[in-house]
N, C-alpha and C. Protein backbone atom coordinates (compact mmCIF):
# COMPACT_ATOMS: atom_id res chain seq x y z
N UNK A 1 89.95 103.51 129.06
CA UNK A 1 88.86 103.55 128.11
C UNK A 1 87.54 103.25 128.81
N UNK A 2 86.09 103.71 128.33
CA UNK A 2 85.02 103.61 129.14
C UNK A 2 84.33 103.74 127.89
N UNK A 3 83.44 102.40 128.23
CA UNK A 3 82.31 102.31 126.71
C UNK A 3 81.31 102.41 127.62
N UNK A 4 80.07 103.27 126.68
CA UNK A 4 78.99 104.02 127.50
C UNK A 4 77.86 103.40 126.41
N UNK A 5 76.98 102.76 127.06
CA UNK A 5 75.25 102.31 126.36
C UNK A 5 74.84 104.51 125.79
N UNK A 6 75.19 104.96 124.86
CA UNK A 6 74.85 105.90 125.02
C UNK A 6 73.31 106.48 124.50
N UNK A 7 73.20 107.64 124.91
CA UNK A 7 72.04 108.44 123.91
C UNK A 7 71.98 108.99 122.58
N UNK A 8 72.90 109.01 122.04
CA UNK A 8 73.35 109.79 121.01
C UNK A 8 72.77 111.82 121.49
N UNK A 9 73.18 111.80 122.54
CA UNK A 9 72.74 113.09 122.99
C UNK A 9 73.71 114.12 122.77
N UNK A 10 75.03 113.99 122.91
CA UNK A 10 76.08 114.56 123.20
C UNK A 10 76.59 114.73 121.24
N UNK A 11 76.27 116.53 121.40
CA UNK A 11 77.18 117.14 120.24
C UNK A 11 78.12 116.59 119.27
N UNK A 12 79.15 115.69 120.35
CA UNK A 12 80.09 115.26 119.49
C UNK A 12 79.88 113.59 118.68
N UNK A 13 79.14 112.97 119.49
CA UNK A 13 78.75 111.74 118.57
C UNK A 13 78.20 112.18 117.12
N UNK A 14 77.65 113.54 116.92
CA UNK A 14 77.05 113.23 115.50
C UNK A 14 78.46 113.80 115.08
N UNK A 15 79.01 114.44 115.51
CA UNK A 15 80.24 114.98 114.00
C UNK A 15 80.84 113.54 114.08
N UNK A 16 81.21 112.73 115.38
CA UNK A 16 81.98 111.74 114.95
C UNK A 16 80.99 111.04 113.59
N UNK A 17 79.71 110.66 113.81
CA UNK A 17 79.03 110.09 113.22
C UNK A 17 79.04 110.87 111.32
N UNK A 18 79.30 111.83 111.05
CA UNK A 18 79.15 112.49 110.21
C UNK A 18 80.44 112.14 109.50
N UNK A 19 81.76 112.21 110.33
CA UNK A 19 82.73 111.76 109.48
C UNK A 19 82.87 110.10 109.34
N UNK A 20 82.28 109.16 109.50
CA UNK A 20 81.96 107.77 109.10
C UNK A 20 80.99 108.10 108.31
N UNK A 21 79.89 108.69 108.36
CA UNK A 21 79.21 108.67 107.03
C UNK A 21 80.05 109.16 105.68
N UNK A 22 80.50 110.43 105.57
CA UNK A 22 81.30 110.92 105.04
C UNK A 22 82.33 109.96 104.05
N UNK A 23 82.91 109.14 105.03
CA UNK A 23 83.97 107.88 104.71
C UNK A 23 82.93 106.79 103.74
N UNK A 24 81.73 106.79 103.74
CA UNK A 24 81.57 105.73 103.56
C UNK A 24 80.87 106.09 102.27
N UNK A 25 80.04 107.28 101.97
CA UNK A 25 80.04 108.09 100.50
C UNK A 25 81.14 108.31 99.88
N UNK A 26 82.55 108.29 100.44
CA UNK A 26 83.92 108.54 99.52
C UNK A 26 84.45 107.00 98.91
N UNK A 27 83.72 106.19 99.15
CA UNK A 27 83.66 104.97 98.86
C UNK A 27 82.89 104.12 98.13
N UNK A 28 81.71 104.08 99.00
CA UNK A 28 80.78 103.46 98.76
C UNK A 28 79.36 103.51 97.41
N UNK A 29 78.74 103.63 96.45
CA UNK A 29 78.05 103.91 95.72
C UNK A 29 76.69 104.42 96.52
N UNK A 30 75.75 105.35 96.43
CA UNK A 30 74.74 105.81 97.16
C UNK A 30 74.09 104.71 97.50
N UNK A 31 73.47 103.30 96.76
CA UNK A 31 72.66 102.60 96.75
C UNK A 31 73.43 101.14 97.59
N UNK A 32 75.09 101.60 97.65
CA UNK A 32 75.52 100.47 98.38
C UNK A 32 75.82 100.75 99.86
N UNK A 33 75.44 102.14 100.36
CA UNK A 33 75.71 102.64 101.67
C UNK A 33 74.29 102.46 102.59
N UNK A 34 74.98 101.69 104.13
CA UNK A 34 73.39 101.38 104.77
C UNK A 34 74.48 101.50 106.18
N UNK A 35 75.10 102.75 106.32
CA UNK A 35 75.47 103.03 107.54
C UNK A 35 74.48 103.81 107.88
N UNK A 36 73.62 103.59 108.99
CA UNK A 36 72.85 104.14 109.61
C UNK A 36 73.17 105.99 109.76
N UNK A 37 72.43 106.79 109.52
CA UNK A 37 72.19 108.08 110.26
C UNK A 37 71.84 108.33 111.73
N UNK A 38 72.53 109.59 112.34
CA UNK A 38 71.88 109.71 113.32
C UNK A 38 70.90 109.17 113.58
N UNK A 39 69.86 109.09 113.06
CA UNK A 39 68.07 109.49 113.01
C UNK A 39 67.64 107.81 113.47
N UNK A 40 68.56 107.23 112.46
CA UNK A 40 68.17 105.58 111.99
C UNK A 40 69.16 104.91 113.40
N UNK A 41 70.25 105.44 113.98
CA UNK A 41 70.66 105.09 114.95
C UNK A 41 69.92 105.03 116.30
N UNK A 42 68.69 105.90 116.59
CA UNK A 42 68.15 106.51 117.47
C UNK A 42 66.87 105.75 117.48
N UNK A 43 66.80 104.80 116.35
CA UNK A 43 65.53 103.24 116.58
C UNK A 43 65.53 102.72 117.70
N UNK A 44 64.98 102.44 118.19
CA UNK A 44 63.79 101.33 119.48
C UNK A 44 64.95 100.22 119.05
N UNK A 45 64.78 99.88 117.88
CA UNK A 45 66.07 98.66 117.75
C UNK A 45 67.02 98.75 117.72
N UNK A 46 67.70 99.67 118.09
CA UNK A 46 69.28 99.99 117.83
C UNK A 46 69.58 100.35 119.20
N UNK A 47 70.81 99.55 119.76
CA UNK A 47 71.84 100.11 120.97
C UNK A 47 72.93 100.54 120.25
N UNK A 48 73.18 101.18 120.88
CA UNK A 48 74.40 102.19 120.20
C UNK A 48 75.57 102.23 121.84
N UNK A 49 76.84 102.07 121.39
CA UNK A 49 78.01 102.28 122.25
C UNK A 49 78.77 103.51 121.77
N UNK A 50 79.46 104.02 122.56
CA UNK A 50 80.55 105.34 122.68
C UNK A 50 81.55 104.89 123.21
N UNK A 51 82.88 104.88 123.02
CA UNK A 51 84.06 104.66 123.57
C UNK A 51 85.01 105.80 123.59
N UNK A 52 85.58 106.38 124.94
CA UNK A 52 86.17 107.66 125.28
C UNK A 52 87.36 106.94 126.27
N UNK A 53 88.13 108.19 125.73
CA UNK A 53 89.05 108.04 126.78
C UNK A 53 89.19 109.35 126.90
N UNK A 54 89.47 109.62 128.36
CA UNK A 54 88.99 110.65 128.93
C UNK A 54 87.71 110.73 128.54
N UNK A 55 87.73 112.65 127.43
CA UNK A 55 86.61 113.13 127.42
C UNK A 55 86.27 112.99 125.25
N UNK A 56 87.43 112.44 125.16
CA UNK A 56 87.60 112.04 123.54
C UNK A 56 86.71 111.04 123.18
N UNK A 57 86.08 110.99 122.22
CA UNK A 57 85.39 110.05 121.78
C UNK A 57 86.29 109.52 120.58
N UNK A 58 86.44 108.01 120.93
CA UNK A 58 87.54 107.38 120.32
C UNK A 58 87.03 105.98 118.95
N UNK A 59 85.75 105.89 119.19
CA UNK A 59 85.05 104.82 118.77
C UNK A 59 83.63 104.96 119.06
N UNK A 60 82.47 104.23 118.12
CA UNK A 60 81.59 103.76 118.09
C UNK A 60 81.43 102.39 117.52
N UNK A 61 80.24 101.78 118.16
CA UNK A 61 79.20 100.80 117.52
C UNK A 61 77.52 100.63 118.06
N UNK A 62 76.96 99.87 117.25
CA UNK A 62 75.47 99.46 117.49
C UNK A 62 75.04 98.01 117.22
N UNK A 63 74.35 97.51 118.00
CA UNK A 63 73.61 96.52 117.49
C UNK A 63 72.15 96.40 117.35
N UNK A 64 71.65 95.90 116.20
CA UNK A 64 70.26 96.25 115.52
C UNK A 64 69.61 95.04 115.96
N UNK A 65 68.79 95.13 117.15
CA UNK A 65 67.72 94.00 116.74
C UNK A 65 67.17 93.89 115.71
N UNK A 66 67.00 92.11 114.95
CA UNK A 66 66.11 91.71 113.89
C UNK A 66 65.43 90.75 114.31
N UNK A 67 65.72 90.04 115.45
CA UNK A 67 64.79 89.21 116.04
C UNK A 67 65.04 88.24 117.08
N UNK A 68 64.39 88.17 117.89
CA UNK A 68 65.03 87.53 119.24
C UNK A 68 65.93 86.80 119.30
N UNK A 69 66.30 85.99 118.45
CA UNK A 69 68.05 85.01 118.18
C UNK A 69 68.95 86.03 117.35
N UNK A 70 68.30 87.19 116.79
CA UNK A 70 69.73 87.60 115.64
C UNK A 70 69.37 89.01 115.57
N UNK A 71 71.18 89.48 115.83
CA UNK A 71 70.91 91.00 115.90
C UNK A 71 71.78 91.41 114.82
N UNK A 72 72.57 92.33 114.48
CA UNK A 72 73.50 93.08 113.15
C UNK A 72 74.17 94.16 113.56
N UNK A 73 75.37 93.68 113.81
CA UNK A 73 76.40 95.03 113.88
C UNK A 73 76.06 96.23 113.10
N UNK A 74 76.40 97.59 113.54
CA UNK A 74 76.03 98.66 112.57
C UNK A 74 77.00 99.37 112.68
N UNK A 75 77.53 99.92 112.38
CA UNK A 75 78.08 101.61 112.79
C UNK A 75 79.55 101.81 113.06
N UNK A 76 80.32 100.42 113.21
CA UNK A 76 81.46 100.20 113.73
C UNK A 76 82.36 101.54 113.15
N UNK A 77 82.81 102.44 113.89
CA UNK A 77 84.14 102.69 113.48
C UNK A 77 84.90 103.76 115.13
N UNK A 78 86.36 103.71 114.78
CA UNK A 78 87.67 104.49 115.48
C UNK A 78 87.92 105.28 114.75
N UNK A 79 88.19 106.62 115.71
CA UNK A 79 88.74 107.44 115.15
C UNK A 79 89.86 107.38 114.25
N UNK A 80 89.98 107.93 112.75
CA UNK A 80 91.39 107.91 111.91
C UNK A 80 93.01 107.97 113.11
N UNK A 81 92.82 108.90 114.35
CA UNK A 81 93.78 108.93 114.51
C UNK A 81 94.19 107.77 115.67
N UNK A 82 93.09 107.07 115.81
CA UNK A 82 93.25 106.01 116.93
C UNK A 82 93.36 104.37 116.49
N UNK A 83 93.58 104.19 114.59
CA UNK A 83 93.24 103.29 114.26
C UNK A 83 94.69 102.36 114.29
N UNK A 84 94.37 101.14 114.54
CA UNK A 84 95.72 99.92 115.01
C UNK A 84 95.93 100.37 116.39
N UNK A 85 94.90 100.39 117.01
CA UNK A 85 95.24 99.96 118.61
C UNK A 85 94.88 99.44 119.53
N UNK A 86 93.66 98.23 118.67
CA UNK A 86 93.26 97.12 119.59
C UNK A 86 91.80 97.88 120.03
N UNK A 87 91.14 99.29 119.93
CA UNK A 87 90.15 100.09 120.14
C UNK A 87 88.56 99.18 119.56
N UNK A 88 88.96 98.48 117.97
CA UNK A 88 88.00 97.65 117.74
C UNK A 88 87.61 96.61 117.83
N UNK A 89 88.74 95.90 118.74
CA UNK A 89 88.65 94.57 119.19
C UNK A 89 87.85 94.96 120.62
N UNK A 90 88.21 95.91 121.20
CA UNK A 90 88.01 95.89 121.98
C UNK A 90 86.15 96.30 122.33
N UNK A 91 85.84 97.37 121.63
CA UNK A 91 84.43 97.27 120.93
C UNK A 91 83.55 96.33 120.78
N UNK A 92 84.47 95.69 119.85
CA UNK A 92 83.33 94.28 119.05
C UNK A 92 83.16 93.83 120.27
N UNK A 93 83.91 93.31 120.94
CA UNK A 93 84.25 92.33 122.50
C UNK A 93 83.12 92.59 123.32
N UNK A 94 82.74 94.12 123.61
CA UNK A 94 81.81 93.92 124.20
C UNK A 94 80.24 93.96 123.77
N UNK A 95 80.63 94.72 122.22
CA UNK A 95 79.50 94.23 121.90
C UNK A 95 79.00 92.76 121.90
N UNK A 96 79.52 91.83 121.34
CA UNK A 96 79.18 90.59 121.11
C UNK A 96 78.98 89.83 122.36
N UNK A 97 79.79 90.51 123.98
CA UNK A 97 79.72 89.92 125.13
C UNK A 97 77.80 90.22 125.15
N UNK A 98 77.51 91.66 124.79
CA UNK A 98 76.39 92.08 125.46
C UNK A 98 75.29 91.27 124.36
N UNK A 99 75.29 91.13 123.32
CA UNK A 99 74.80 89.87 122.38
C UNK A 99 74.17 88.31 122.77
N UNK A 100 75.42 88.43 123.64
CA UNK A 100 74.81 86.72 124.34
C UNK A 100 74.22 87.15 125.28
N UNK A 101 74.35 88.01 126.44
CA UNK A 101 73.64 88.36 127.35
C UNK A 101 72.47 88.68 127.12
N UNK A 102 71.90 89.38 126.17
CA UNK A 102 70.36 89.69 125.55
C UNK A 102 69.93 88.32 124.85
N UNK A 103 70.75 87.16 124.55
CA UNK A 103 69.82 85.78 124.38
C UNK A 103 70.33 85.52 122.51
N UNK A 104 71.00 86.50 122.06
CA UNK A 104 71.31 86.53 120.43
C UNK A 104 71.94 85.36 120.30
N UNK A 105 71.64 84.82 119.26
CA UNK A 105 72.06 83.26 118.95
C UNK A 105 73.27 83.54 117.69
N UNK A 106 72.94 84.65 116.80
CA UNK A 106 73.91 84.94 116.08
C UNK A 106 73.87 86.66 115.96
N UNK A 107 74.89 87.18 115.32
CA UNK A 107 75.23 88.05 115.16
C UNK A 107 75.59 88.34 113.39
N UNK A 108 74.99 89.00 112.71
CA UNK A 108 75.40 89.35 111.15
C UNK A 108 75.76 90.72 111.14
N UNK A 109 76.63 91.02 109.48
CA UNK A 109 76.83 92.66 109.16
C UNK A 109 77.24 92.53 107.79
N UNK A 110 76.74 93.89 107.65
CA UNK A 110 77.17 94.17 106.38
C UNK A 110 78.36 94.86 105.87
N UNK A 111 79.41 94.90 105.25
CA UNK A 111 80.21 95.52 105.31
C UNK A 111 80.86 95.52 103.80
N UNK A 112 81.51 96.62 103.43
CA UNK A 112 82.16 96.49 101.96
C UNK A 112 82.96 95.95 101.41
N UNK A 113 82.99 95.40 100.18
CA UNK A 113 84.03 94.51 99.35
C UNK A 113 84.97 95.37 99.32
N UNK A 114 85.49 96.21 99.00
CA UNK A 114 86.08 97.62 98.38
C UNK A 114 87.57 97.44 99.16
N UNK A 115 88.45 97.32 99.06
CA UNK A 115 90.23 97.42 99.77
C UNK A 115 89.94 98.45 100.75
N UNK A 116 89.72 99.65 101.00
CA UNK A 116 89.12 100.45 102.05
C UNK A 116 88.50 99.52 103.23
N UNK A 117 87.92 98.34 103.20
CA UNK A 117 87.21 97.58 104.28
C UNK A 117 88.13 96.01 104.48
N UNK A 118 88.86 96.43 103.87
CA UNK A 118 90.01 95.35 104.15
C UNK A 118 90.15 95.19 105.62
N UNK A 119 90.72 96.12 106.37
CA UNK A 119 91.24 96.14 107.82
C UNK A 119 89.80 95.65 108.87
N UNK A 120 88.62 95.85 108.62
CA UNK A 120 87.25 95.52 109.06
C UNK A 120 86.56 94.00 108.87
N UNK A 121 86.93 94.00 107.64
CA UNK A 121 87.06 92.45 107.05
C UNK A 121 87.77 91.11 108.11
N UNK A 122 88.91 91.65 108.09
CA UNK A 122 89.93 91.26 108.66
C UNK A 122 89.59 91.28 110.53
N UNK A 123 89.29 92.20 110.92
CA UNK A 123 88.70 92.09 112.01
C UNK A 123 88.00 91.06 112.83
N UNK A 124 86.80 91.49 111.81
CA UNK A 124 85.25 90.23 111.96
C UNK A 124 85.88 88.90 111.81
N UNK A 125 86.74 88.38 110.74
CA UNK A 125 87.29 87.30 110.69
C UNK A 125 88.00 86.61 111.92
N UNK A 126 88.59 87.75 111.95
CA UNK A 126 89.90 87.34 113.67
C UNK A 126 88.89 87.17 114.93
N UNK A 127 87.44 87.32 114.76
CA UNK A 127 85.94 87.16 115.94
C UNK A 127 85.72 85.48 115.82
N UNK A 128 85.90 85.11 114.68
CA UNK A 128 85.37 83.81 114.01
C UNK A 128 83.78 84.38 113.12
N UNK A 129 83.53 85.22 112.55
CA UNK A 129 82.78 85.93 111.80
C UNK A 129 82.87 85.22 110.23
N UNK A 130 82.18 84.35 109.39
CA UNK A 130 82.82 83.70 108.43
C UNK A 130 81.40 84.61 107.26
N UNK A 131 81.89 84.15 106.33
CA UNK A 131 80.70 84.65 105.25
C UNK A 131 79.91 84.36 104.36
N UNK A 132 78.79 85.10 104.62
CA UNK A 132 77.06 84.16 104.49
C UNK A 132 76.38 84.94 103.57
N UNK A 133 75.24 84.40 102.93
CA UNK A 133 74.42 85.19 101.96
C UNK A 133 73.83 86.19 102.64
N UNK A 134 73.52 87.52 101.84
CA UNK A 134 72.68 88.35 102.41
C UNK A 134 71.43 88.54 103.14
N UNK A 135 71.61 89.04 104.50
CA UNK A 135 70.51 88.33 105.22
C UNK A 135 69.54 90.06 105.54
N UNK A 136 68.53 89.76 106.56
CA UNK A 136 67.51 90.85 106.48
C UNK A 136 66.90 91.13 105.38
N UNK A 137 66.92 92.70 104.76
CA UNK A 137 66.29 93.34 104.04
C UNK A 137 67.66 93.30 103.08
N UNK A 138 68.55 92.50 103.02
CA UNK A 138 69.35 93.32 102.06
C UNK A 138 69.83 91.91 101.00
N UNK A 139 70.16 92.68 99.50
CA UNK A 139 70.15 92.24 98.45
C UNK A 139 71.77 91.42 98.17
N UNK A 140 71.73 90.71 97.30
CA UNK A 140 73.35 90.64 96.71
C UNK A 140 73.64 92.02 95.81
N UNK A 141 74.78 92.58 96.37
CA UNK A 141 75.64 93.90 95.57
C UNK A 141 77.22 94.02 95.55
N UNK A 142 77.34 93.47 94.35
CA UNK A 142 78.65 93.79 94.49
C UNK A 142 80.13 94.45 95.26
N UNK A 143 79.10 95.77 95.52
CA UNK A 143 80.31 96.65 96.99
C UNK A 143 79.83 95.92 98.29
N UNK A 144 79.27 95.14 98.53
CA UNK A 144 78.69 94.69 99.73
C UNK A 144 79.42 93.20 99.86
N UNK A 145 79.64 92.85 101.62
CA UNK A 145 80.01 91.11 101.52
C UNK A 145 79.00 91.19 103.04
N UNK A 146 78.70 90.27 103.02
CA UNK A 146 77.99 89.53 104.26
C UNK A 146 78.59 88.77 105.14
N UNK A 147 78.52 88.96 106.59
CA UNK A 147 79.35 87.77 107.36
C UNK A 147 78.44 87.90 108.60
N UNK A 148 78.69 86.73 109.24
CA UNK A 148 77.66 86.01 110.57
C UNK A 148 78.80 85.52 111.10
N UNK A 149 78.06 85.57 112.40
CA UNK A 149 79.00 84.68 113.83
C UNK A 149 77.73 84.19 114.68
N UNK A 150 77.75 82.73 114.44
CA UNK A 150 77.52 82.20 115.74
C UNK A 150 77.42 82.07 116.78
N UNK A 151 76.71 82.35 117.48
CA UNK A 151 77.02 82.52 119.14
C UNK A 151 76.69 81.32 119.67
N UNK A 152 76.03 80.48 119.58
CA UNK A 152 75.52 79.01 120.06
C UNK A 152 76.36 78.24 120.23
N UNK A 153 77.59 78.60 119.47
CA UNK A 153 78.75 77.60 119.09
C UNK A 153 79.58 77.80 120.68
């Protein structure tokens, strides 16, 4: 496996990116979806990762600067056919390695209440990721739960 700081340059990141959006309108209510777009991925504040094996793109994530101690997971997902194989542990891992290295004191995300985000839920938890009021720009919403991790700790 080889995770790449990428550009979002390469053809196939947006279809991957298109079918996580996709997933997350078959779910999510219009007003409760804040998975980034291409467009919104491609911010000054946003690093974005690619994970391939070989020449497959097997995974994404991003992290959003909000301010010099605290950044926000975005974008997390594995391919349907690569999912239960340690691909998003392995992700988060370096995201959150590269987190402390840029000086982030914590790490937040947003992610859905909905049984569909069960397995993601579950994830962040198994990080030590526990759950906090809505932070940034974003509201209390029902399809939505909030969780933070510490990094200071």
């Amino acid at each position: 496996m080889e995770i790449r700081l990428d550009d979002l340059s390469d053809p196939r990141i947006e279809a991957f990116l298109e079918e996580h959006l996709e997933d997350m309108r078959s779910v999510s209510p219009p007003e409760s979806k804040h998975a980034l777009d291409l467009a919104g991925l491609k911010s000054p504040q946003v690093s974005f990762w690619s994970m391939w094996d070989e020449q497959v793109l097997v995974a994404c994530g991003a992290l959003k600067y909000l301010d010099d101690a605290h950044a926000e997971v975005k974008s997390m997902r594995v391919s349907t056919a690569r999912r239960g194989q340690g691909l998003a542990s392995q992700l988060l891992s370096h995201m959150l390695e590269e987190a402390v290295s840029r000086g982030y004191q914590r790490v937040s995300l947003e992610t859905g209440s909905m049984e569909f985000f069960e397995p993601a839920r579950v994830l962040y938890k198994s990080f030590g990721f526990r759950y906090c009021a809505p932070f940034a720009n974003y509201t209390e919403d029902p399809h939505s739960v909030f969780m933070s991790l510490d990094l200071s700790a």
